[in-house]
C-alpha atoms as a PDB file:
ATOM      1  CA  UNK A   1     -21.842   8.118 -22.749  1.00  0.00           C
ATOM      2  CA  UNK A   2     -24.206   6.323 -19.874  1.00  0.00           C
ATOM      3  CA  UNK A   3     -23.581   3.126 -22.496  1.00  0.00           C
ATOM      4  CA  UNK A   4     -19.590   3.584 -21.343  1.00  0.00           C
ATOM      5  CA  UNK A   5     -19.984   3.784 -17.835  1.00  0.00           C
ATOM      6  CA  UNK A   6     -22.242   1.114 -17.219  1.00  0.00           C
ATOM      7  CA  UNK A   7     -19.683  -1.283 -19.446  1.00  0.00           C
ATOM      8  CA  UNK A   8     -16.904   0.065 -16.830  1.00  0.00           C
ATOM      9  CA  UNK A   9     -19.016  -0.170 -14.171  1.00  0.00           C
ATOM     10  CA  UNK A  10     -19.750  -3.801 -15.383  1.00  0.00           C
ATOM     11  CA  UNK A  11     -16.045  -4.846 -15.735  1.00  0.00           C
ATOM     12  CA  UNK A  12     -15.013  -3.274 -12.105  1.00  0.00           C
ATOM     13  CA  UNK A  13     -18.396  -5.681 -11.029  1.00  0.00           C
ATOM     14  CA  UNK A  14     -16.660  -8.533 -13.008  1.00  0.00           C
ATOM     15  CA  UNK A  15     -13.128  -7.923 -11.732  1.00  0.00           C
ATOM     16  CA  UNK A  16     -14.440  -8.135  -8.047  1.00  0.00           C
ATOM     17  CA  UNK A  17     -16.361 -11.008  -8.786  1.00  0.00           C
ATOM     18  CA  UNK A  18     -13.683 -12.609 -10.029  1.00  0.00           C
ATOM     19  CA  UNK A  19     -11.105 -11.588  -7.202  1.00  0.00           C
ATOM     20  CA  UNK A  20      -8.989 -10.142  -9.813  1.00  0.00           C
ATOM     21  CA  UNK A  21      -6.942  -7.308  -8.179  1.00  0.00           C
ATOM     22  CA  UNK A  22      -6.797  -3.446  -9.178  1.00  0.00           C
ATOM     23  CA  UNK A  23      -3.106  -3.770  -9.650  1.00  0.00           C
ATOM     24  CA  UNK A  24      -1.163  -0.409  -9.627  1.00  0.00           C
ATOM     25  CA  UNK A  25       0.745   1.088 -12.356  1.00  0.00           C
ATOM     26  CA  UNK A  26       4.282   0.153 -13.000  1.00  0.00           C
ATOM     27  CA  UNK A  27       6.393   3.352 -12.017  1.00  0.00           C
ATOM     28  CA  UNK A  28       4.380   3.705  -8.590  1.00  0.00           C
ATOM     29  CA  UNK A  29       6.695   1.448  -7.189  1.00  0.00           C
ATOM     30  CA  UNK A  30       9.351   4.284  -8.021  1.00  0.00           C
ATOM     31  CA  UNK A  31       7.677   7.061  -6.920  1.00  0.00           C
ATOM     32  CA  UNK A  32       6.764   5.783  -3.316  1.00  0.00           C
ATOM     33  CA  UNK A  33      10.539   4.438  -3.099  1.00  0.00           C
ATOM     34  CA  UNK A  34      11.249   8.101  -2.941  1.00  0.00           C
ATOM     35  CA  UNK A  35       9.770   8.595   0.452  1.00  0.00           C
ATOM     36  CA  UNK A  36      11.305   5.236   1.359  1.00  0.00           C
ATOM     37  CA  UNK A  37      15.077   6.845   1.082  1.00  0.00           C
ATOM     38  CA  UNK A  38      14.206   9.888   2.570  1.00  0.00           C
ATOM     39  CA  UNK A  39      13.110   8.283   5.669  1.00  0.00           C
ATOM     40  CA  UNK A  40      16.200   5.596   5.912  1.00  0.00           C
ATOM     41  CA  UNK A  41      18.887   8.326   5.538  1.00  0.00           C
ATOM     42  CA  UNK A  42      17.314  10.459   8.241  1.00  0.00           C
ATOM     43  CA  UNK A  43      17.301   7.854  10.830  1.00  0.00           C
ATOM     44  CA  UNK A  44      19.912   4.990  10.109  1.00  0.00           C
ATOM     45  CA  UNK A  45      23.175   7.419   8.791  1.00  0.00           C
ATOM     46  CA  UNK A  46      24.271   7.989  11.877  1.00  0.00           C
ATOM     47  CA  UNK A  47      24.484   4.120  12.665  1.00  0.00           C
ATOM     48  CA  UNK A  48      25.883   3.650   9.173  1.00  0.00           C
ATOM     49  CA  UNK A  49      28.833   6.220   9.788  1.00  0.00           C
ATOM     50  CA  UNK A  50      30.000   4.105  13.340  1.00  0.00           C
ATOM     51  CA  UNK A  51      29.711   0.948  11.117  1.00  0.00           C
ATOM     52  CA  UNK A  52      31.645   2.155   8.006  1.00  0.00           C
ATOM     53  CA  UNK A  53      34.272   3.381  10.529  1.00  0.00           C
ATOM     54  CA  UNK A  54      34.571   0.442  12.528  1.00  0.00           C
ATOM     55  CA  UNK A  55      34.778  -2.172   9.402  1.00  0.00           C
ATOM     56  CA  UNK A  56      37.568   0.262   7.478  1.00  0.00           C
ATOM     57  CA  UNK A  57      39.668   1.618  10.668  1.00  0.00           C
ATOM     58  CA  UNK A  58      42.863   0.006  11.777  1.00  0.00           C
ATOM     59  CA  UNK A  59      42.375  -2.683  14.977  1.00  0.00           C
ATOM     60  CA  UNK A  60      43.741  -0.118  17.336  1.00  0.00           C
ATOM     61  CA  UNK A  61      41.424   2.865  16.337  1.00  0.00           C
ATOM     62  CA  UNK A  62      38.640   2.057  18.378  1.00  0.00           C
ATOM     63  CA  UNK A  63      38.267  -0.299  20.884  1.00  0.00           C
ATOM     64  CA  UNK A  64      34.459  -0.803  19.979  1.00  0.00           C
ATOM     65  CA  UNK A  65      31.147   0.617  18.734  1.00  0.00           C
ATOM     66  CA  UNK A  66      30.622   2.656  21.700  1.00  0.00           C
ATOM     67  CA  UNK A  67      34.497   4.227  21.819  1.00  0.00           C
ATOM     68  CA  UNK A  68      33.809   4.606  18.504  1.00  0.00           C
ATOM     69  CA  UNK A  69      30.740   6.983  19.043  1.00  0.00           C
ATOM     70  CA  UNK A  70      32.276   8.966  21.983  1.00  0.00           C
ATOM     71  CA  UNK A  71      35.597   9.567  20.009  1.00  0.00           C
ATOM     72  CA  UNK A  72      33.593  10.783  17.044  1.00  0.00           C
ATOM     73  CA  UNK A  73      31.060  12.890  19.494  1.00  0.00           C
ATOM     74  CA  UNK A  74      34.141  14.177  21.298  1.00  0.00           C
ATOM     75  CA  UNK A  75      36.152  15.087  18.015  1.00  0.00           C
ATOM     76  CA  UNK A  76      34.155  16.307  15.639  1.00  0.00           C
ATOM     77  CA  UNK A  77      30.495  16.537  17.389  1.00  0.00           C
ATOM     78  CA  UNK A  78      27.536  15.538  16.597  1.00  0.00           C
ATOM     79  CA  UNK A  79      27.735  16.067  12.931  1.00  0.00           C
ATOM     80  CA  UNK A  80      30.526  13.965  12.530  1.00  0.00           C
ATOM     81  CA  UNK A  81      27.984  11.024  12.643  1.00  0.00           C
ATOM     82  CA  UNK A  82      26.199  13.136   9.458  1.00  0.00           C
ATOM     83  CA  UNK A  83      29.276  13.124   7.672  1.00  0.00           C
ATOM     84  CA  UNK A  84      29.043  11.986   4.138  1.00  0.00           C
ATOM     85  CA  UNK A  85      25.291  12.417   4.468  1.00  0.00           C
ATOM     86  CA  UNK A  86      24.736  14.377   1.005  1.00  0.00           C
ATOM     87  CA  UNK A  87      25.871  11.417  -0.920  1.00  0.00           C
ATOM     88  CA  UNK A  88      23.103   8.771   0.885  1.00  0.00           C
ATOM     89  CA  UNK A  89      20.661  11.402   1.008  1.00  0.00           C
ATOM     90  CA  UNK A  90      20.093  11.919  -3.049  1.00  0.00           C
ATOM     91  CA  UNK A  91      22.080   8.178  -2.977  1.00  0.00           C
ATOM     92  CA  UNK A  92      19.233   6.667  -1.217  1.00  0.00           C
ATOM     93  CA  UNK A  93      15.980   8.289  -2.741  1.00  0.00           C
ATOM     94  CA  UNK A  94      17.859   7.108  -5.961  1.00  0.00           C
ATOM     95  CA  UNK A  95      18.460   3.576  -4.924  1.00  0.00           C
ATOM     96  CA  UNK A  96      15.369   2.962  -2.641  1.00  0.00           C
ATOM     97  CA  UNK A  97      13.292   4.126  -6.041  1.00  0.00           C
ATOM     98  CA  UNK A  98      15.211   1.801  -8.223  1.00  0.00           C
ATOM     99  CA  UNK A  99      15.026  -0.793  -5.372  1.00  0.00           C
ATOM    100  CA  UNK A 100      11.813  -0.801  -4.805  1.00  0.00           C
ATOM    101  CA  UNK A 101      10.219   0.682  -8.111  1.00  0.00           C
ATOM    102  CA  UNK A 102      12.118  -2.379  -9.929  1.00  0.00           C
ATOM    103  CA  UNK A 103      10.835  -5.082  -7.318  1.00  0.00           C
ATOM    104  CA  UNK A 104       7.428  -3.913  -8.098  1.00  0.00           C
ATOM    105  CA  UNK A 105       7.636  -4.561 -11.783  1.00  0.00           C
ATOM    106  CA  UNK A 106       9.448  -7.650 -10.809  1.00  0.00           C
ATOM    107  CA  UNK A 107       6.898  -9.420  -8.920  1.00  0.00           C
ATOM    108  CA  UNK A 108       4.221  -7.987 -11.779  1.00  0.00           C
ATOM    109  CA  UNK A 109       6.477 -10.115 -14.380  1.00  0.00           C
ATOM    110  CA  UNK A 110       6.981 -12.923 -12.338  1.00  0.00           C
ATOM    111  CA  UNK A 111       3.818 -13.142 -11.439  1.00  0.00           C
ATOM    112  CA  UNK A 112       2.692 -13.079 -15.100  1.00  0.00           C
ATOM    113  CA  UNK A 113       5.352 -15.086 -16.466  1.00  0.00           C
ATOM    114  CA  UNK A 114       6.203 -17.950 -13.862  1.00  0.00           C
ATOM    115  CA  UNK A 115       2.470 -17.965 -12.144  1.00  0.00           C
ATOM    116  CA  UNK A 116      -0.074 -16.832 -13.844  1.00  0.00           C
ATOM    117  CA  UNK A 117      -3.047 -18.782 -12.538  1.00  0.00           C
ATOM    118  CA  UNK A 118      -2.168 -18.277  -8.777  1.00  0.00           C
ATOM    119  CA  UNK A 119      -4.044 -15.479  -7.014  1.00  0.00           C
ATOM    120  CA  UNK A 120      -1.177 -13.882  -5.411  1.00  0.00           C
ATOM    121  CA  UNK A 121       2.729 -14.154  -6.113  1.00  0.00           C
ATOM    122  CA  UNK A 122       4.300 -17.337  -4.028  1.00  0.00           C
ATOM    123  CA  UNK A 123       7.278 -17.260  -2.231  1.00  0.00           C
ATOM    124  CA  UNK A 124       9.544 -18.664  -4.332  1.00  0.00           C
ATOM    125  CA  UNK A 125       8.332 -15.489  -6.778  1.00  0.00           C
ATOM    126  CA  UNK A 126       8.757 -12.777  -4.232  1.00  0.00           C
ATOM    127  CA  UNK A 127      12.677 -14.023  -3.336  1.00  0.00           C
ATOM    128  CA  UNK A 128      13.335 -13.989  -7.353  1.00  0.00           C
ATOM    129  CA  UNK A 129      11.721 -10.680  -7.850  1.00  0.00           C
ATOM    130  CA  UNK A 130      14.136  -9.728  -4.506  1.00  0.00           C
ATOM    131  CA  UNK A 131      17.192 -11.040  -6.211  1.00  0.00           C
ATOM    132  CA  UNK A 132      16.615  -9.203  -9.911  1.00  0.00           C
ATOM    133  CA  UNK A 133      15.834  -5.886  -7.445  1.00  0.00           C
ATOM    134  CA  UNK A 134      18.921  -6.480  -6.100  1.00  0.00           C
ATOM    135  CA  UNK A 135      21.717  -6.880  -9.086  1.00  0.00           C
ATOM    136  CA  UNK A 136      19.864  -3.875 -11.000  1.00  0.00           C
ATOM    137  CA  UNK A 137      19.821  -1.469  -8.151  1.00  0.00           C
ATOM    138  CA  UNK A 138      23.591  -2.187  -7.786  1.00  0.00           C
ATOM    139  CA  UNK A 139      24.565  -0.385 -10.721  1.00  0.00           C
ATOM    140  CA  UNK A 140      23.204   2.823  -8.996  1.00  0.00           C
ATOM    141  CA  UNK A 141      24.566   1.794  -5.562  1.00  0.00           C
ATOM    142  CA  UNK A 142      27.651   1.090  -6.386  1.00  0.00           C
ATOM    143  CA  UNK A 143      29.016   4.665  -7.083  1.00  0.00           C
ATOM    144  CA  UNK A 144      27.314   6.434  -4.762  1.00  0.00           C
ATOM    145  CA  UNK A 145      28.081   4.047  -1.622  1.00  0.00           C
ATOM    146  CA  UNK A 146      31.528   3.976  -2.604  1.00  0.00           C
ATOM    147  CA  UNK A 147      31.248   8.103  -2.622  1.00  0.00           C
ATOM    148  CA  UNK A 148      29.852   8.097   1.003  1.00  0.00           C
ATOM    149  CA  UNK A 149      32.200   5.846   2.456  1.00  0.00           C
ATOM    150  CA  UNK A 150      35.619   7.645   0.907  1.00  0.00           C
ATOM    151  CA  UNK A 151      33.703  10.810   2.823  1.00  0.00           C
ATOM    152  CA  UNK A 152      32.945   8.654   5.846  1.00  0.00           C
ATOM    153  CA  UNK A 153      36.597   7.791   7.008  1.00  0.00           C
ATOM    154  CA  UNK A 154      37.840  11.052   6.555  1.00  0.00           C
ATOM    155  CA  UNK A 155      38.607  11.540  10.581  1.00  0.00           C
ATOM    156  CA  UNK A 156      39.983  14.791  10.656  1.00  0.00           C
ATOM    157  CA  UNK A 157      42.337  17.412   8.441  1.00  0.00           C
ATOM    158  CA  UNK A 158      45.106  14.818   7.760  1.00  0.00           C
ATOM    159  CA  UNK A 159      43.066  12.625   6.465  1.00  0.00           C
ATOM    160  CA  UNK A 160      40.608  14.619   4.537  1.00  0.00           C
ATOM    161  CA  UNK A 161      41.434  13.991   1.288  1.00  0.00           C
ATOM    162  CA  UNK A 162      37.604  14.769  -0.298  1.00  0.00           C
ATOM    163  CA  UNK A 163      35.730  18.216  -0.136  1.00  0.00           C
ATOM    164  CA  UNK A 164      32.266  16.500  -0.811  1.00  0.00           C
ATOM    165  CA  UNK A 165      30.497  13.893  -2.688  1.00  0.00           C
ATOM    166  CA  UNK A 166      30.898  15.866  -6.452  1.00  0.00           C
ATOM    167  CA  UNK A 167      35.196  16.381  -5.370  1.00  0.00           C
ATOM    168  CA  UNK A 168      34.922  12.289  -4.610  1.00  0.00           C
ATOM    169  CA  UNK A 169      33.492  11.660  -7.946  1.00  0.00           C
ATOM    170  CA  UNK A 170      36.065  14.113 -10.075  1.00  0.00           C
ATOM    171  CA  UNK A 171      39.012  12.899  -8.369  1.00  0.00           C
ATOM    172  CA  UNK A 172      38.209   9.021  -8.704  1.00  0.00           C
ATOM    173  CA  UNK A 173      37.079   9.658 -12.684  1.00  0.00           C
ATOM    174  CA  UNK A 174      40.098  11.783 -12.750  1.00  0.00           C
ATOM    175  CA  UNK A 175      42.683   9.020 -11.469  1.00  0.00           C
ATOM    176  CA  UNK A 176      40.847   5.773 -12.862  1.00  0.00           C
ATOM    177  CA  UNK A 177      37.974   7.182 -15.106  1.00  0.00           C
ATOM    178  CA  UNK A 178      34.952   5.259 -15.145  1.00  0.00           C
ATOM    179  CA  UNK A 179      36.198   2.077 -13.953  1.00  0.00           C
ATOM    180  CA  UNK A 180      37.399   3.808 -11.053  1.00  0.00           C
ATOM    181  CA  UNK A 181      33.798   4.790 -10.225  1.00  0.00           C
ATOM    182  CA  UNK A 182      32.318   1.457 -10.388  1.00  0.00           C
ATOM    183  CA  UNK A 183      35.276  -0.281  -8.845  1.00  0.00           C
ATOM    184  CA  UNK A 184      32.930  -1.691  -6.318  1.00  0.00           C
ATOM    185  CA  UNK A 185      30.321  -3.325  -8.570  1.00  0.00           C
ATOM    186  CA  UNK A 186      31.045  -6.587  -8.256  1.00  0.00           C
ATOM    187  CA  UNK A 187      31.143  -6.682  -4.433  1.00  0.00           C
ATOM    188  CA  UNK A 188      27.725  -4.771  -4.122  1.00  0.00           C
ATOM    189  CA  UNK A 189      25.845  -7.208  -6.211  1.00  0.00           C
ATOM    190  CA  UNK A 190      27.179 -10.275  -3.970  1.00  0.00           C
ATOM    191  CA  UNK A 191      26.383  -7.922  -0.898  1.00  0.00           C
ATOM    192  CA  UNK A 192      22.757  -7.694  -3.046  1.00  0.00           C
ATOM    193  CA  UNK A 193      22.420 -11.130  -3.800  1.00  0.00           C
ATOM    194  CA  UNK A 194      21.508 -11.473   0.113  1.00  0.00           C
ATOM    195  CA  UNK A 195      18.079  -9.652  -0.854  1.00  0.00           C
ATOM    196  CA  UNK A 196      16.562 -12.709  -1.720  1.00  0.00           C
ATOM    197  CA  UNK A 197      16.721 -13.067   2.645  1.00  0.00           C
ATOM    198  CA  UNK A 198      15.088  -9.615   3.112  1.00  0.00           C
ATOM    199  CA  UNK A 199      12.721  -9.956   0.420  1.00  0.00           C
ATOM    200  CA  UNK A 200      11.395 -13.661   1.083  1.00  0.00           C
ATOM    201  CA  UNK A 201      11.280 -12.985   4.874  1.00  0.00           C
ATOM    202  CA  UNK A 202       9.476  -9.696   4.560  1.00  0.00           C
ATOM    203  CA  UNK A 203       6.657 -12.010   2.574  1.00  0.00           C
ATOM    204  CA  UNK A 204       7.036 -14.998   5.370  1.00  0.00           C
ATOM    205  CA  UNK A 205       6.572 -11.797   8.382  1.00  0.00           C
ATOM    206  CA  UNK A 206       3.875 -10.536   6.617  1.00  0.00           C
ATOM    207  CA  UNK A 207       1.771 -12.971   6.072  1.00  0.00           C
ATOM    208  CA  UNK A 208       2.471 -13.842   9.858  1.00  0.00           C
ATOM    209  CA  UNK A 209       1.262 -11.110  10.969  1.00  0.00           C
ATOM    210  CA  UNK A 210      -2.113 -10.965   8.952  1.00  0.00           C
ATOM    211  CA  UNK A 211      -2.825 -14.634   9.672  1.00  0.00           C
ATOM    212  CA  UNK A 212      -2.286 -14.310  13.643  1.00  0.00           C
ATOM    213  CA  UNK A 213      -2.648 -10.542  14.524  1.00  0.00           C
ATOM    214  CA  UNK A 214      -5.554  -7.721  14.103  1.00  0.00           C
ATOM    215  CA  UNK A 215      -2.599  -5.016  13.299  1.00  0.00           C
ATOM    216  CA  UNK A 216      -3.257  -2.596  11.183  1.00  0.00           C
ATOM    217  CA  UNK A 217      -2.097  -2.964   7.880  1.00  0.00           C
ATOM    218  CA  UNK A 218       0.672   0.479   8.216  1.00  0.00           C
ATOM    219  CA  UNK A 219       1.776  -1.412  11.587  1.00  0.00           C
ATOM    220  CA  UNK A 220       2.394  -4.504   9.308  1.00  0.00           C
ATOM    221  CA  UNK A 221       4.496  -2.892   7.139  1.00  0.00           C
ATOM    222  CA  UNK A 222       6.544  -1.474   9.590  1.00  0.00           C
ATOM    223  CA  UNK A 223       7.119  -4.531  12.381  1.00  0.00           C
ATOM    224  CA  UNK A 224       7.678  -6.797   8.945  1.00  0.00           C
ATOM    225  CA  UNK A 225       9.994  -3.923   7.057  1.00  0.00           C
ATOM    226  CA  UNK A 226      12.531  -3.789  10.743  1.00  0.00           C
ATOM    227  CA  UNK A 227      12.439  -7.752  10.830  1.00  0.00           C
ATOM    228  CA  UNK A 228      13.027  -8.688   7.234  1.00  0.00           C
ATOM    229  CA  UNK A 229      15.612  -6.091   7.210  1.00  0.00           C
ATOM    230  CA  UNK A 230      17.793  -7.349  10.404  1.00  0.00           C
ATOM    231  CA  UNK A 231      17.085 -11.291   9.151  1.00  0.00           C
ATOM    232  CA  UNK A 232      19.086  -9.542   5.674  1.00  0.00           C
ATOM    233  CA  UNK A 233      21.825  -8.062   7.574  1.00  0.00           C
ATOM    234  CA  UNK A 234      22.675 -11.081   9.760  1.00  0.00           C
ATOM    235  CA  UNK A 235      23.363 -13.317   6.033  1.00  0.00           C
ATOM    236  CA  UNK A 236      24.715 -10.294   4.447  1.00  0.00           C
ATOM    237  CA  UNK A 237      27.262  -8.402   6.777  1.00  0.00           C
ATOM    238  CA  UNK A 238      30.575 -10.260   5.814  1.00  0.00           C
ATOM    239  CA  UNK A 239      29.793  -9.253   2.515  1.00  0.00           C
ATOM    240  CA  UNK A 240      29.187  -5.928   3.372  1.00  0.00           C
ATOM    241  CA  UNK A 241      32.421  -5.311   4.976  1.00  0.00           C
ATOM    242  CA  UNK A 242      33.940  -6.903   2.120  1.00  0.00           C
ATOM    243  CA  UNK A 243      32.242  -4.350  -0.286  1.00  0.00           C
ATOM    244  CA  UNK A 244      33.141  -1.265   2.429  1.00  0.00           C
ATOM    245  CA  UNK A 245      36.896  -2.284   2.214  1.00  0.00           C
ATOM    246  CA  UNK A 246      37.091  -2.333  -1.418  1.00  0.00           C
ATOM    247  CA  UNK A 247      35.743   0.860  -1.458  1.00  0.00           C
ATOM    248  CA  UNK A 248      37.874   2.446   0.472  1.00  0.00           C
ATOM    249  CA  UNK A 249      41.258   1.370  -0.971  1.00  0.00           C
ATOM    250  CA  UNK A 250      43.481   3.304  -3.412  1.00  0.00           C
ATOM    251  CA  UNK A 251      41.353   4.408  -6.538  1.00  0.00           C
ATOM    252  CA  UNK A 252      44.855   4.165  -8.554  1.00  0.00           C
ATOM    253  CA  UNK A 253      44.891   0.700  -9.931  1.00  0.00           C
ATOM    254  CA  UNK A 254      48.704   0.374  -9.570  1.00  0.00           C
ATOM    255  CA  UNK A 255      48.622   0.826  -5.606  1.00  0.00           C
ATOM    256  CA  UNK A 256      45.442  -1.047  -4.986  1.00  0.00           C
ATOM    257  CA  UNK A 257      45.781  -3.790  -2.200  1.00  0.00           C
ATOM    258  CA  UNK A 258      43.076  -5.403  -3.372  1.00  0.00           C
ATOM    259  CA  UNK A 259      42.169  -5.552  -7.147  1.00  0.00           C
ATOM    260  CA  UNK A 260      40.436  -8.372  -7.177  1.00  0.00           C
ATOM    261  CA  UNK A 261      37.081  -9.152  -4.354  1.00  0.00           C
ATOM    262  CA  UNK A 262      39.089 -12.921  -2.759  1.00  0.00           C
ATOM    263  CA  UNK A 263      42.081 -10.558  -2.219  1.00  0.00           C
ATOM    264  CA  UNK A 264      40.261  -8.735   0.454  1.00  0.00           C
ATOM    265  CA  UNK A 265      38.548 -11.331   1.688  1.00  0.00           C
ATOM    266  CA  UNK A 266      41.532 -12.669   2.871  1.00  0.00           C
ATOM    267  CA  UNK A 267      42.958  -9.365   3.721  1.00  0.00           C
ATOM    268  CA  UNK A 268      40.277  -8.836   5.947  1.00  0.00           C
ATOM    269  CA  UNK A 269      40.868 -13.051   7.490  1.00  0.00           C
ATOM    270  CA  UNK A 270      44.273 -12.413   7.870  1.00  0.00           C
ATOM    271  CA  UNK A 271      44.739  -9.081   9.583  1.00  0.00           C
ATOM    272  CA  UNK A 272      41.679  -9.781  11.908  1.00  0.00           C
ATOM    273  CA  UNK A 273      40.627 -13.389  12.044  1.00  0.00           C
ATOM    274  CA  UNK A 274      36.920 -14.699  11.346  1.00  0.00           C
ATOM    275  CA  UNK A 275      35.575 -11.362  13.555  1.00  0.00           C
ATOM    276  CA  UNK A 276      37.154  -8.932  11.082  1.00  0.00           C
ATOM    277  CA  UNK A 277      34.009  -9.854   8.995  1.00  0.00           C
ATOM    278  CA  UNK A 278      31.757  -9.182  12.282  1.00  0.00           C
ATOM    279  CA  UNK A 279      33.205  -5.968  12.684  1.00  0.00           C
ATOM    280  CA  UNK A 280      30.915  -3.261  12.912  1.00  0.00           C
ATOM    281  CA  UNK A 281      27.754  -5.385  13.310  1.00  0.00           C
ATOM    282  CA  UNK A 282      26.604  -3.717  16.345  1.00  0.00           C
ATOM    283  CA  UNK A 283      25.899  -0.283  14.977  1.00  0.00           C
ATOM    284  CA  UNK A 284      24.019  -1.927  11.647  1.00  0.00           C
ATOM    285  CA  UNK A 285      21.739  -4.130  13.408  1.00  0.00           C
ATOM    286  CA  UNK A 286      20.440  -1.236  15.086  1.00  0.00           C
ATOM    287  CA  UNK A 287      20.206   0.123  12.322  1.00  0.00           C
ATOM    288  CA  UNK A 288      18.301  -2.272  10.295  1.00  0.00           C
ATOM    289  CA  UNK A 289      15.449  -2.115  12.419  1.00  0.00           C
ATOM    290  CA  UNK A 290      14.166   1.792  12.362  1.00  0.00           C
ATOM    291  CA  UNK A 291      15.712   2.991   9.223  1.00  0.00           C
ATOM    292  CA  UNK A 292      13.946   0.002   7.357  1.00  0.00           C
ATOM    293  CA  UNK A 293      10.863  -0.286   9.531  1.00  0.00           C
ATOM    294  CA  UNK A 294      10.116   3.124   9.045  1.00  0.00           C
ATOM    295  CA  UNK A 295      11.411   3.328   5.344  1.00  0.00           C
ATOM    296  CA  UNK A 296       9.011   0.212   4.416  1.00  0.00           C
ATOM    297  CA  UNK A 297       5.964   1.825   6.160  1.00  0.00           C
ATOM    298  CA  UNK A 298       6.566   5.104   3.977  1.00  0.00           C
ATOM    299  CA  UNK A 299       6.765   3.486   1.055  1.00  0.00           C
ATOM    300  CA  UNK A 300       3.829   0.960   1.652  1.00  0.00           C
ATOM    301  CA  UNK A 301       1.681   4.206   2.833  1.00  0.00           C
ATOM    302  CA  UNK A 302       2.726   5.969  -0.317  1.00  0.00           C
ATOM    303  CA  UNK A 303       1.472   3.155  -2.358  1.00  0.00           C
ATOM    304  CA  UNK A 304      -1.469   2.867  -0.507  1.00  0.00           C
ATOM    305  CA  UNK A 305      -2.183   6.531  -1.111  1.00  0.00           C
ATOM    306  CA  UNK A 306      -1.100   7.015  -4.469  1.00  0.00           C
ATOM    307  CA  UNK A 307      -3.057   3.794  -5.924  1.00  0.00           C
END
């Protein structure tokens, strides 16, 4: 038994000496994305809701983001800005665990694969392992966001057309079957492309800040988590409103306006110019910032823990 120890004891000696790091198991990364969704729904859905209203409403509905909040405070109170919030709530402890669980094992295999005699994972590595994080978390995301923005522009009786999240899902499967479900693929992995932006800029911040500052390494997280985040919404909004308006069309495929992604692209150019594709932006880039900061720092603390 002693002989055992002091050979593990030897290799941990070795592995210091050697600068090779303790690296974490695989399905951590999912785990500690958990805590990451809990903490972005809590603070950044009632942004979301003023955003998904303002890209999806007709011109004349609101005459910005903060008419938009005072209409919706007036109406329907303050829950209306929690409306929908079921769907993101299990949607985005699901996708922040894929999202973040499968960026984990994809910097592990690029690292492997690609660079295997650096000592830590290059740029170029960490905005692959962003992009691969983003096309396979898109097959969970793109049901569920398209569940919790049909919920979102429901305004009042007349328009409520949706009980809940489960009623979305029966009635779409219902009308177009599975198809009908994942009608919005294809637009959420071009809106998900854009994470090589948040994923290569959260690397660039970070380093930043532990070359030039004495923060603490939970502060890190959390300034570089809020700025990678906004530096991904400002390249990916257009395609986000893009994805939102797809989503909220007519699940029957005979009466959709826009079966194909171009045909609301220029839906959305002709009915409201080159701002139509700006709309909203207010209420998601304050967003980005705490939701992300915050959900970052959880799941960076989890991992920290955990390991």
């Amino acid at each position: 038994m002693s002989i055992v120890v002091e050979d593990k004891e030897d290799e941990l000696w070795t592995n210091r000496e050697n600068h090779i790091p303790d690296q974490p198991p695989r399905y951590l990364g999912f785990v500690a994305g958990m805590a990451s969704g809990v903490m972005k729904n809590v603070v950044g859905h009632p942004f979301d809701t003023v955003k998904v209203r303002l890209q999806t409403a007709p011109k004349t509905h609101f005459k910005g983001p903060m008419d938009c909040v005072l209409q919706t405070l007036k109406k329907e109170g303050p829950l209306g800005f929690y409306k929908g919030f079921t769907p993101p709530l299990v949607g985005w402890v699901l996708m922040d665990s894929v999202m973040l669980g499968s960026l984990h094992v994809y910097r592990r295999l690029v690292k492997d694969n690609l660079y295997p005699d650096e000592k830590k994972l290059p740029l170029f590595g960490h905005i692959i392992a962003g992009l691969g994080s983003g096309w396979t978390v898109s097959f969970v995301a793109a049901p569920i966001e398209q569940f919790k923005a049909r919920l979102q522009v429901q305004y009042d009786a007349k328009t409520r057309i949706y009980t809940g999240p489960i009623d979305v899902a029966h009635k779409l499967f219902k009308v177009s079957g599975i198809r009908g479900i994942y009608s919005g693929l294809l637009s959420t992995m071009i809106f998900r492309t854009n994470f090589i932006f948040w994923w290569g800029s959260y690397e660039l911040f970070t380093q930043w800040f532990e070359n030039n500052t004495q923060l603490s390494k939970p502060a890190i997280n959390f300034w570089s988590g809020g700025l990678s985040a906004s530096v991904f919404w400002v390249f990916a909004y257009p395609a986000d409103v893009v994805k939102q308006t797809i989503m909220t069309d007519s699940p029957i495929r005979s009466e959709k306006k826009f079966p194909r992604w171009i045909d609301a692209v220029r839906y959305i150019y002709r009915e409201k110019g080159l701002r139509g594709f700006t709309r909203g932006f207010g209420p998601s880039i304050l967003r980005s910032f705490p939701a992300n900061a915050a959900a970052l720092a959880a799941f960076e603390a989890v991992m920290r823990f955990l390991h």
